[in-house]
PDB file of N, CA and C in Angstrom:
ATOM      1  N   UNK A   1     122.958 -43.070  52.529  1.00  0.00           N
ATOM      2  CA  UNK A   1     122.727 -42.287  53.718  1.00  0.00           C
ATOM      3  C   UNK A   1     123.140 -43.116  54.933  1.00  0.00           C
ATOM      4  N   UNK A   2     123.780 -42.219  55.903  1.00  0.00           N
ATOM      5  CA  UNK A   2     124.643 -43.060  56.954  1.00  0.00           C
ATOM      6  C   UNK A   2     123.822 -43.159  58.141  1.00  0.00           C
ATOM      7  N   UNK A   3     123.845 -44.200  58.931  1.00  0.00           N
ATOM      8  CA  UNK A   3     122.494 -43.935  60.156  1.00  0.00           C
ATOM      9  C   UNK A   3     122.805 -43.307  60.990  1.00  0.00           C
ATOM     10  N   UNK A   4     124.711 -43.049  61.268  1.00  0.00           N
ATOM     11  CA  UNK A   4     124.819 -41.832  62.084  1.00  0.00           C
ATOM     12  C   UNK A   4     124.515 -40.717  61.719  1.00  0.00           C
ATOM     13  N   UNK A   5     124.352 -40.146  61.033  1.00  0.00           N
ATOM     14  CA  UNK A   5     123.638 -39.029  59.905  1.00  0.00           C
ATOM     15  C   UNK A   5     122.174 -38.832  60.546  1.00  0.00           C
ATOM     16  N   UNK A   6     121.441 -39.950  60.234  1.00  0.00           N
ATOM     17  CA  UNK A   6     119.715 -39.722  60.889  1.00  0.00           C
ATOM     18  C   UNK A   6     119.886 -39.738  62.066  1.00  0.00           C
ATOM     19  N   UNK A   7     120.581 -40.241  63.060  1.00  0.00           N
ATOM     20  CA  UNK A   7     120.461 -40.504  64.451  1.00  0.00           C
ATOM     21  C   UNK A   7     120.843 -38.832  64.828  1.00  0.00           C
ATOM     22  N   UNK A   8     121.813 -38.405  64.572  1.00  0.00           N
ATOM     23  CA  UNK A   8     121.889 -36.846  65.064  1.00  0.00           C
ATOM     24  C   UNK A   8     120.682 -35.989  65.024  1.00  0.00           C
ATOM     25  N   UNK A   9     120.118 -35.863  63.782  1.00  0.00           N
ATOM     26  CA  UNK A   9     118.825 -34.900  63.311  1.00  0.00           C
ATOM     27  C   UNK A   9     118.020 -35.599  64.719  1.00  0.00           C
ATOM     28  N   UNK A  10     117.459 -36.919  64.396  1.00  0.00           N
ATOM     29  CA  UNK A  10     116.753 -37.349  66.058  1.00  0.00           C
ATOM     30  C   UNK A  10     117.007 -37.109  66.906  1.00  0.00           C
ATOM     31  N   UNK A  11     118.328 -36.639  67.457  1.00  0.00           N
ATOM     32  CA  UNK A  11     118.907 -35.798  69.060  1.00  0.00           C
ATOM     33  C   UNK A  11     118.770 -34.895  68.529  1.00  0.00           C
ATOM     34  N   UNK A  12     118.916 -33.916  67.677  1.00  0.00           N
ATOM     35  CA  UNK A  12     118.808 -32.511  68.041  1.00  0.00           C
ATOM     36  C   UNK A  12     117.194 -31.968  68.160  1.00  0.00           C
ATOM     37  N   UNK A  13     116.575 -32.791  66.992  1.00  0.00           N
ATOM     38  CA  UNK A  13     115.052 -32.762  67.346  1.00  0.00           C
ATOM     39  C   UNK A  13     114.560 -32.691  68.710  1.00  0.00           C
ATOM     40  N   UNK A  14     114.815 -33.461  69.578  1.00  0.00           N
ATOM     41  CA  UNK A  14     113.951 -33.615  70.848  1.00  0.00           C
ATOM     42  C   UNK A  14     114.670 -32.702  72.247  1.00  0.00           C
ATOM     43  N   UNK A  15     115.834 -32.482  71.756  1.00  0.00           N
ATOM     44  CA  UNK A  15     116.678 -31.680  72.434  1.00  0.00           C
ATOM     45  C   UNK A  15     116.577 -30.062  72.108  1.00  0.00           C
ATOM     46  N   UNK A  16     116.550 -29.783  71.295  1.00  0.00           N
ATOM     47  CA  UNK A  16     115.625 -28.641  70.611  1.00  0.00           C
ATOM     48  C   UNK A  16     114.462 -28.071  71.560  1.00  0.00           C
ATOM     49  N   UNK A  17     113.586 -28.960  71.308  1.00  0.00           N
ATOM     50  CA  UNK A  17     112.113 -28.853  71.729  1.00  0.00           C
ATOM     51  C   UNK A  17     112.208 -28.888  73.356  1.00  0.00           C
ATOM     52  N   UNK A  18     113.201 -29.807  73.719  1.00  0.00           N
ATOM     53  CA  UNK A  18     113.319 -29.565  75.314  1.00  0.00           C
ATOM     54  C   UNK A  18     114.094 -28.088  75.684  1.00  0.00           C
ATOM     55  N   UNK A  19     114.884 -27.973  75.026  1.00  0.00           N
ATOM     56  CA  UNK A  19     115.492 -26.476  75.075  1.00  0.00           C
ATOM     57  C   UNK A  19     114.904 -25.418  75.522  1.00  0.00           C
ATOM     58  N   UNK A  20     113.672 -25.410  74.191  1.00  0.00           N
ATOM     59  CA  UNK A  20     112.851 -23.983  74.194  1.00  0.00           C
ATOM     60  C   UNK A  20     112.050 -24.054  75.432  1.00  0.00           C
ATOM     61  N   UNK A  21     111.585 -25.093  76.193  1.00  0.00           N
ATOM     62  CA  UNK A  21     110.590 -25.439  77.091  1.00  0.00           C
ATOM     63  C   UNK A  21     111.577 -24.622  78.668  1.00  0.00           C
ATOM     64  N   UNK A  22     112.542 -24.854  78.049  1.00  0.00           N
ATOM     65  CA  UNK A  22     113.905 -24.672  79.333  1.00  0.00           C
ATOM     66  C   UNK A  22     113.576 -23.063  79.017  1.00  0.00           C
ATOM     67  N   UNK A  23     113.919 -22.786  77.804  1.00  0.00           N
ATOM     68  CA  UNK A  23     114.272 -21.263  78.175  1.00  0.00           C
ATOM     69  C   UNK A  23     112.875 -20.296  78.551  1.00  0.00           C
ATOM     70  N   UNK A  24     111.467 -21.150  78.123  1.00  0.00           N
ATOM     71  CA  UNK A  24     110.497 -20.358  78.354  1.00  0.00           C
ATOM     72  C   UNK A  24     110.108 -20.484  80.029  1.00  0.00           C
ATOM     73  N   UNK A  25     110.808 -21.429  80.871  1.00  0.00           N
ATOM     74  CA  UNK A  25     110.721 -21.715  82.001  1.00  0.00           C
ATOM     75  C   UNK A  25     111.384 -20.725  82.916  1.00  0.00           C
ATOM     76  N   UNK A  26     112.790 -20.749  82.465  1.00  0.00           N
ATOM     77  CA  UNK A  26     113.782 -19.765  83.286  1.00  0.00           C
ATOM     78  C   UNK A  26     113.017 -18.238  82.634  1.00  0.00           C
ATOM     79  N   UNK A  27     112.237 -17.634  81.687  1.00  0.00           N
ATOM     80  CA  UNK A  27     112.333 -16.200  81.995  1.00  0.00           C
ATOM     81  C   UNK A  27     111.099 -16.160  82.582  1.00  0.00           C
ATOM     82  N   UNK A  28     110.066 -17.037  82.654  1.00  0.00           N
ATOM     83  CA  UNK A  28     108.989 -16.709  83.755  1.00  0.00           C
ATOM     84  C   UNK A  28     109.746 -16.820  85.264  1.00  0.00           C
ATOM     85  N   UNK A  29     110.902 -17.834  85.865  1.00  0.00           N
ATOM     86  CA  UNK A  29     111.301 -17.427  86.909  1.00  0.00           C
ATOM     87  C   UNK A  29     112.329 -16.065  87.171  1.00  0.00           C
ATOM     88  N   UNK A  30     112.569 -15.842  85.829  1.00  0.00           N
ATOM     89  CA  UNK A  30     112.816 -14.186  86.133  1.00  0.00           C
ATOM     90  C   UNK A  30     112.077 -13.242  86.267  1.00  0.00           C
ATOM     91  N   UNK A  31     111.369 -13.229  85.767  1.00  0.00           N
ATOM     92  CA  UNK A  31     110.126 -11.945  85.809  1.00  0.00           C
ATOM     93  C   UNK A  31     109.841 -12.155  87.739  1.00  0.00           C
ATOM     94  N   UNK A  32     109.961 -13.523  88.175  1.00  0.00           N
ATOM     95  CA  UNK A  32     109.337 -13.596  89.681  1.00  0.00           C
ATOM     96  C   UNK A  32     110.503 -13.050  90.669  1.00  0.00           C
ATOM     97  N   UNK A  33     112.315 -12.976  90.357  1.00  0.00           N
ATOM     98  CA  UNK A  33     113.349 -12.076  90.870  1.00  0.00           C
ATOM     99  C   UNK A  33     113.174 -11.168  90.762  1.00  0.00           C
ATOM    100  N   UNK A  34     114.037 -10.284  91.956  1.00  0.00           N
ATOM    101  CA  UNK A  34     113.989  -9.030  92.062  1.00  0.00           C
ATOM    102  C   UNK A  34     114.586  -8.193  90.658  1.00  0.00           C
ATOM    103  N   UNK A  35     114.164  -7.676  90.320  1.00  0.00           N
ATOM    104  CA  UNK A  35     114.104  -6.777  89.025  1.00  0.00           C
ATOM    105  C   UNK A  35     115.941  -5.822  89.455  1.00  0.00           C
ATOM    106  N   UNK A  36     116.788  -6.355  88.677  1.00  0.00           N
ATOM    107  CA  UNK A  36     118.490  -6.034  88.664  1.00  0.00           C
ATOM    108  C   UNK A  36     118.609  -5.557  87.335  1.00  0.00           C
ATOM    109  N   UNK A  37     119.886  -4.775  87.498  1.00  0.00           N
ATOM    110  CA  UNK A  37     120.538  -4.814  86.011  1.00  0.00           C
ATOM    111  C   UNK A  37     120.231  -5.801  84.665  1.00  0.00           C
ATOM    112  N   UNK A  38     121.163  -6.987  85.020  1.00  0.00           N
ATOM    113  CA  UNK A  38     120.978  -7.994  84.174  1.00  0.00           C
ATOM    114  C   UNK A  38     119.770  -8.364  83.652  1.00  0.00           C
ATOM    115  N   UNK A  39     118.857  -8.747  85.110  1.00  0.00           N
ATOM    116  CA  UNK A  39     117.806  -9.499  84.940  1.00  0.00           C
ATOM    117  C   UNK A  39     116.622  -8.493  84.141  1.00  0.00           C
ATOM    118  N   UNK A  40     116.923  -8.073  83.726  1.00  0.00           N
ATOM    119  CA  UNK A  40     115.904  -6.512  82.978  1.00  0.00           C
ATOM    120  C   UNK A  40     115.979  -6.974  81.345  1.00  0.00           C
ATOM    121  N   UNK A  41     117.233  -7.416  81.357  1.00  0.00           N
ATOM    122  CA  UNK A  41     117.660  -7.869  79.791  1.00  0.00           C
ATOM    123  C   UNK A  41     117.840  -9.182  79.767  1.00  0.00           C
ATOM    124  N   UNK A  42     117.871  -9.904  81.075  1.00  0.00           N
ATOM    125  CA  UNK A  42     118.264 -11.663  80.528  1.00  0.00           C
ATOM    126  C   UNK A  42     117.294 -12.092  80.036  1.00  0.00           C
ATOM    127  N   UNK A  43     115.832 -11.668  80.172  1.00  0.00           N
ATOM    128  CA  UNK A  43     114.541 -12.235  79.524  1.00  0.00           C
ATOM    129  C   UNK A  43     114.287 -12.060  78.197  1.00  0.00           C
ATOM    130  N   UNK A  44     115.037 -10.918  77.850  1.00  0.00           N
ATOM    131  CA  UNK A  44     114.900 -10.547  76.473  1.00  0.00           C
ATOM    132  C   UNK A  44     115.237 -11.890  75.028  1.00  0.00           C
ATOM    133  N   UNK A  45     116.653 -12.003  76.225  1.00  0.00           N
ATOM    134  CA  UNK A  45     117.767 -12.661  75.387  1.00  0.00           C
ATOM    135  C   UNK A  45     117.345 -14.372  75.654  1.00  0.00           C
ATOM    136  N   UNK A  46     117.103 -14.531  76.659  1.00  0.00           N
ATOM    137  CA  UNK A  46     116.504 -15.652  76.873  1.00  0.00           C
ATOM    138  C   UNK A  46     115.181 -15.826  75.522  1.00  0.00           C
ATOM    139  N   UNK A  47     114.460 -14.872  75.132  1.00  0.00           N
ATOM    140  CA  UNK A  47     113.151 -15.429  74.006  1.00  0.00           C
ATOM    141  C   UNK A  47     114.313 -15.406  72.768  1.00  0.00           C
ATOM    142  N   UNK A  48     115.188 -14.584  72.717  1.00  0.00           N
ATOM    143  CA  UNK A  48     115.774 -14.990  71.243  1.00  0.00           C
ATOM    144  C   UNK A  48     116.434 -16.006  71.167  1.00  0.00           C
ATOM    145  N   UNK A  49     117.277 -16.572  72.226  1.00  0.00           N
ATOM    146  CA  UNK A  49     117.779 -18.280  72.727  1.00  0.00           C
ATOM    147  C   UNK A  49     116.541 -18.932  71.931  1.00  0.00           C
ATOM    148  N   UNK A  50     115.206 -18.898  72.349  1.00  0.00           N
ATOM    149  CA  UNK A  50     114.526 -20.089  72.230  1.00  0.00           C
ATOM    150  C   UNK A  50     114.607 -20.020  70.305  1.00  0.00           C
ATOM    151  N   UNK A  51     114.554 -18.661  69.878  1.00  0.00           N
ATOM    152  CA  UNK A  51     114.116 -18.489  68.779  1.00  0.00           C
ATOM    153  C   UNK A  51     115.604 -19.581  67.847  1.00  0.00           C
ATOM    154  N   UNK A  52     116.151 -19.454  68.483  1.00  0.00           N
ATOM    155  CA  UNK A  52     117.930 -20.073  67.844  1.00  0.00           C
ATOM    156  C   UNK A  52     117.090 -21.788  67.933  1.00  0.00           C
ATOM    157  N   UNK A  53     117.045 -21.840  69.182  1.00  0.00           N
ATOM    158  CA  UNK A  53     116.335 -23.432  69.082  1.00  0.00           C
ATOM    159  C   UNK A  53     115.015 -24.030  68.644  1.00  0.00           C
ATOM    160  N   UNK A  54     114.297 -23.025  68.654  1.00  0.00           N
ATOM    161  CA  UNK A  54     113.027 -23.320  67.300  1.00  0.00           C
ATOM    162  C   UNK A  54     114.057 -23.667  65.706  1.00  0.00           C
ATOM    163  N   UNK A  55     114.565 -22.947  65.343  1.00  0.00           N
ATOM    164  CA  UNK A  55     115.037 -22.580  64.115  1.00  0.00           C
ATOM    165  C   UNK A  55     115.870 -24.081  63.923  1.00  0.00           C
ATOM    166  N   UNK A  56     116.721 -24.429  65.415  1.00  0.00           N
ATOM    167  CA  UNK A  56     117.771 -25.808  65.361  1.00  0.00           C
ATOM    168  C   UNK A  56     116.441 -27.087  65.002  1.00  0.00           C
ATOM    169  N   UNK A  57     115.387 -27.081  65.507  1.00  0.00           N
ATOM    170  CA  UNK A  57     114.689 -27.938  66.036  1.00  0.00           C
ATOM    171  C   UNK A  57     113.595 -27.795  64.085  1.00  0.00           C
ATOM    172  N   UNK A  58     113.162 -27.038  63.741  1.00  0.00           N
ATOM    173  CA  UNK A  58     113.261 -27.337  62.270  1.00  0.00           C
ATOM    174  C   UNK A  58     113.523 -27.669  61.544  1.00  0.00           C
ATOM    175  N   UNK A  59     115.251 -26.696  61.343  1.00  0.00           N
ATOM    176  CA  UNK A  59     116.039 -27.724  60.434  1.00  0.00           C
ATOM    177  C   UNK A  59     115.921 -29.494  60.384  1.00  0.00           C
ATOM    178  N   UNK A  60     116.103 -29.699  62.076  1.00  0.00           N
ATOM    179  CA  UNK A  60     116.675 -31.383  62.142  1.00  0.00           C
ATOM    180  C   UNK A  60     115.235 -31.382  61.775  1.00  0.00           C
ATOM    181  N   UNK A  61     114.031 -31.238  62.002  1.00  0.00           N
ATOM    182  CA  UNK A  61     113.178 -32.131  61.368  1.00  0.00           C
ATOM    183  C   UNK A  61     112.557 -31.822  59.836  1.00  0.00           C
ATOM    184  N   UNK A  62     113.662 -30.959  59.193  1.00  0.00           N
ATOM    185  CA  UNK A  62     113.410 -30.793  57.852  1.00  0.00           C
ATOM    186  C   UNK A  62     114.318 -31.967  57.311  1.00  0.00           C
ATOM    187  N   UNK A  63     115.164 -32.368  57.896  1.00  0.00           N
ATOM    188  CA  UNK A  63     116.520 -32.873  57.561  1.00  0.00           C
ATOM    189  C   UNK A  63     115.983 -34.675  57.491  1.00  0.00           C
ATOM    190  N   UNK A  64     115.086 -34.763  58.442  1.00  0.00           N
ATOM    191  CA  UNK A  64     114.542 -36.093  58.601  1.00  0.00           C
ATOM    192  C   UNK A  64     113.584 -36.068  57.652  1.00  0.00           C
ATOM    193  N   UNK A  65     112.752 -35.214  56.994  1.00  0.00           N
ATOM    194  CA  UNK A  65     111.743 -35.667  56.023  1.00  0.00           C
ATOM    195  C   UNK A  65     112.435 -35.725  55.087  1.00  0.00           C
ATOM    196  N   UNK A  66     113.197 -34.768  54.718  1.00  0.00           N
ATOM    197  CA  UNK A  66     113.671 -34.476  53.154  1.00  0.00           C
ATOM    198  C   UNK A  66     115.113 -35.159  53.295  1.00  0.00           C
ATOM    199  N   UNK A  67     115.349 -36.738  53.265  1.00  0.00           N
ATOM    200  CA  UNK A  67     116.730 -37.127  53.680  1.00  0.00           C
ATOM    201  C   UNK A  67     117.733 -36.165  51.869  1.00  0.00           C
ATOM    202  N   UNK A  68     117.078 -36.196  51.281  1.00  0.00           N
ATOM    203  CA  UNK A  68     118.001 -35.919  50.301  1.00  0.00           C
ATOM    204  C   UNK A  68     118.794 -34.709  50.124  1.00  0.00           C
ATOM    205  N   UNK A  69     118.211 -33.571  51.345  1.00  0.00           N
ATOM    206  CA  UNK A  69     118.907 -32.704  51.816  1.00  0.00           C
ATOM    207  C   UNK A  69     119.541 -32.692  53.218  1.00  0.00           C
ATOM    208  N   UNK A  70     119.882 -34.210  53.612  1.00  0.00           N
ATOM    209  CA  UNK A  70     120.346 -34.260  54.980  1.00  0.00           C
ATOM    210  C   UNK A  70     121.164 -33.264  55.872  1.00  0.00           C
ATOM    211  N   UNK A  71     122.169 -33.397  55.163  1.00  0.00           N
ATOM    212  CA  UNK A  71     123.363 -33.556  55.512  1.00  0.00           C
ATOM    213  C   UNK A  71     123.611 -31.529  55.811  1.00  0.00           C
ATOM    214  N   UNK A  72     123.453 -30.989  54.918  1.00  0.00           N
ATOM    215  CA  UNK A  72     123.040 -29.732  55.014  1.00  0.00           C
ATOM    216  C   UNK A  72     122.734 -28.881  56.090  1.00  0.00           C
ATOM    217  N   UNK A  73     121.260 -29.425  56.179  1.00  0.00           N
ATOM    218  CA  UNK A  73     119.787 -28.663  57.327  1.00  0.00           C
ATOM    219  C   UNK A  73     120.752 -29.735  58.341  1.00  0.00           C
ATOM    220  N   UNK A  74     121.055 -30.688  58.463  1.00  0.00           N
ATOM    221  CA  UNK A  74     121.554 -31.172  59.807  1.00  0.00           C
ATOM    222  C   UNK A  74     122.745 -30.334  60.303  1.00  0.00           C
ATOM    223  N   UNK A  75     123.781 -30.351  59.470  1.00  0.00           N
ATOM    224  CA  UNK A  75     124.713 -29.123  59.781  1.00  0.00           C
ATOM    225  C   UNK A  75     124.416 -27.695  60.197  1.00  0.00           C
ATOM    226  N   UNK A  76     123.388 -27.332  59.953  1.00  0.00           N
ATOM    227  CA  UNK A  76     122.612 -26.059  60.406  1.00  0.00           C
ATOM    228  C   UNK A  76     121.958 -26.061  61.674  1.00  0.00           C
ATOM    229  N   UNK A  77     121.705 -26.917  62.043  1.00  0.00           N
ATOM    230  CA  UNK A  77     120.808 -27.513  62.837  1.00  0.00           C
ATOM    231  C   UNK A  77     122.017 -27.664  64.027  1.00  0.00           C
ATOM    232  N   UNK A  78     122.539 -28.159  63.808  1.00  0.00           N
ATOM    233  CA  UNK A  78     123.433 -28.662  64.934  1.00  0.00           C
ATOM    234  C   UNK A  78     124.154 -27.349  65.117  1.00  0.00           C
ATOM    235  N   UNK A  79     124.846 -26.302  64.344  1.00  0.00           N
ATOM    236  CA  UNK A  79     125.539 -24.874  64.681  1.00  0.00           C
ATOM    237  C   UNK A  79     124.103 -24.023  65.485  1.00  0.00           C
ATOM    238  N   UNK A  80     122.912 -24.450  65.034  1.00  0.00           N
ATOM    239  CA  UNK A  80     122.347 -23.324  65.926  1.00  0.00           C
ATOM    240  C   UNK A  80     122.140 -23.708  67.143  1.00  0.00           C
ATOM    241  N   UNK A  81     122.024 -25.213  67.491  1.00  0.00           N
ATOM    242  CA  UNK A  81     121.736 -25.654  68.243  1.00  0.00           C
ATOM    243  C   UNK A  81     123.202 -25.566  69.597  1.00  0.00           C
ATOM    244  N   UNK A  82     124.131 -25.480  69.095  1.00  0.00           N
ATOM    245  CA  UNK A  82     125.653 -24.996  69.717  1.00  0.00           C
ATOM    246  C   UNK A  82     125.445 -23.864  70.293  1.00  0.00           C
ATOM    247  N   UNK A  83     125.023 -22.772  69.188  1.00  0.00           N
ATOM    248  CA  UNK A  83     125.062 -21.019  69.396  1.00  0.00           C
ATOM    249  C   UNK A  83     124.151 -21.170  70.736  1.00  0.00           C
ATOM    250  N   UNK A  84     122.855 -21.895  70.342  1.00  0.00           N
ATOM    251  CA  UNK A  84     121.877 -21.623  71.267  1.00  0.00           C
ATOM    252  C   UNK A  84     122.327 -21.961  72.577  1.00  0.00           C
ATOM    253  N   UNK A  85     123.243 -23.414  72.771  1.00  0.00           N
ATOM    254  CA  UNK A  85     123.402 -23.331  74.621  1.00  0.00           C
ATOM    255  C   UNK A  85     124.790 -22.552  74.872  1.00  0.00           C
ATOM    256  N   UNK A  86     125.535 -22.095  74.166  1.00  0.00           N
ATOM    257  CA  UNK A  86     126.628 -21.751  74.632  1.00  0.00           C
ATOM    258  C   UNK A  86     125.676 -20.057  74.691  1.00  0.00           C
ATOM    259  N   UNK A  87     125.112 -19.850  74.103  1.00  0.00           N
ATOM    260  CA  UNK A  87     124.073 -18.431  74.652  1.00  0.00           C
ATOM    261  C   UNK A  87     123.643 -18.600  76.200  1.00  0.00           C
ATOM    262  N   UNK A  88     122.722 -19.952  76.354  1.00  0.00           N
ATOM    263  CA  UNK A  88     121.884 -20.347  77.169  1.00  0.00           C
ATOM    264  C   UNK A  88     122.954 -20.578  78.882  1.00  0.00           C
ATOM    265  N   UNK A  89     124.314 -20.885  78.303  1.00  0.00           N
ATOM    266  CA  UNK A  89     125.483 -21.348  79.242  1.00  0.00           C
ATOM    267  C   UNK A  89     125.447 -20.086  79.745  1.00  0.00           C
ATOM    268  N   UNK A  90     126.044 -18.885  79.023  1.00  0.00           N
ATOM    269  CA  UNK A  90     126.857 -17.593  79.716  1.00  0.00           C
ATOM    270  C   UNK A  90     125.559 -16.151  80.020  1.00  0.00           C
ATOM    271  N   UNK A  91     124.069 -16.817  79.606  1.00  0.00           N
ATOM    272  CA  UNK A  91     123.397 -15.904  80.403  1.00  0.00           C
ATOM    273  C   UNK A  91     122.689 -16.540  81.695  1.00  0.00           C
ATOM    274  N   UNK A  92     123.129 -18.017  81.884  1.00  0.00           N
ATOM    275  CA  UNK A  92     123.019 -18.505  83.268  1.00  0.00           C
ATOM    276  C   UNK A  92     123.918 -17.884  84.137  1.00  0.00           C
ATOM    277  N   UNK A  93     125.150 -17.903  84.033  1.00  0.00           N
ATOM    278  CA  UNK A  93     126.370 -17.656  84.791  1.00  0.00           C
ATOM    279  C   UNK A  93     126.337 -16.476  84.852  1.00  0.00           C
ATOM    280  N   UNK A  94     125.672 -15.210  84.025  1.00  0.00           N
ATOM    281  CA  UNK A  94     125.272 -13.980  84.251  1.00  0.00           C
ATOM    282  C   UNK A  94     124.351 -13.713  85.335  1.00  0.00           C
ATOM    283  N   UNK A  95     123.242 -14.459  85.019  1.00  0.00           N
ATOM    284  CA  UNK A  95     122.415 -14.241  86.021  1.00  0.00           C
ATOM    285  C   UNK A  95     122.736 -14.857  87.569  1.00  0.00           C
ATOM    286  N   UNK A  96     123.087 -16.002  87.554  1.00  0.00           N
ATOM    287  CA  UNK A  96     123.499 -16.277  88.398  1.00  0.00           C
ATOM    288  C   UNK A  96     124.577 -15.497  89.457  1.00  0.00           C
ATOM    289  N   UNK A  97     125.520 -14.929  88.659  1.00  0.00           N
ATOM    290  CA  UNK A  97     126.331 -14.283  89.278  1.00  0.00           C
ATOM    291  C   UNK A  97     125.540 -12.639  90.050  1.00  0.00           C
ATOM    292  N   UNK A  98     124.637 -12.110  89.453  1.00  0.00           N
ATOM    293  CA  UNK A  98     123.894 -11.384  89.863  1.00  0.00           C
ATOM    294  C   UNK A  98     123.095 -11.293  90.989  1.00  0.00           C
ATOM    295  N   UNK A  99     122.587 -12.595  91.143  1.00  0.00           N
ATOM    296  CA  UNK A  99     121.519 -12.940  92.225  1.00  0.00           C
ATOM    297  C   UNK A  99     121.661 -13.707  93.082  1.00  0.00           C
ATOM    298  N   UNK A 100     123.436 -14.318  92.956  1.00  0.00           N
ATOM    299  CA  UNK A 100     123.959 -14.766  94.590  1.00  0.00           C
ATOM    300  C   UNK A 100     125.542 -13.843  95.019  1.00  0.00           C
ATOM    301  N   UNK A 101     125.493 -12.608  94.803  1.00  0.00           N
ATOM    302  CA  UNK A 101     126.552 -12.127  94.727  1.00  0.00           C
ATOM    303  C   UNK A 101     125.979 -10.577  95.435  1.00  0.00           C
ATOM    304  N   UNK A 102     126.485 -10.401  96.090  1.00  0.00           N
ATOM    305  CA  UNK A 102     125.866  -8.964  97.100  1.00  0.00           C
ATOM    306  C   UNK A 102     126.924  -7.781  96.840  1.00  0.00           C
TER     307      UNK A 102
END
């Protein structure tokens, strides 16, 4: 087993967990914006984001107990953990574009 191998599962772990904290942050400051198009549905999508990074943030720490299935749950781990900010990227720039744009 390679230590770059364990060292990833350890970043996605704590990065994970900071994630979900991010996305449960931004839809309570939506609910406090003026109620728009977007912003009606970015909260939605924002709880299933976190749900992508719960799920990333498992794997890697399934991946760290059970090294003998590393390599695997880390690869899983790291694609959801991708899906999840490139989600997290283009419903910023959604919203954003919504609520400084007249």
């Amino acid at each position: 087993m390679d230590k770059k191998e364990i060292s990833l599962s350890s970043h996605i772990l704590p990065a994970s967990a900071t994630m979900i904290g991010v996305c449960m942050t931004v839809i309570s400051v939506i609910q406090l914006a003026p109620k728009k198009n977007i912003s009606s549905w970015a909260d939605d999508l924002l709880a299933i984001d976190s749900l992508f990074f719960l799920v990333s943030m498992m794997l890697s720490y399934w991946s760290i107990r059970h090294k003998n299935q590393l390599v695997k749950a880390e690869l899983y781990a790291d694609r959801f953990f991708i899906f999840g900010m490139v989600m997290m990227v283009s419903l910023s720039f959604l919203v954003a574009l919504e609520l400084f744009t007249d």
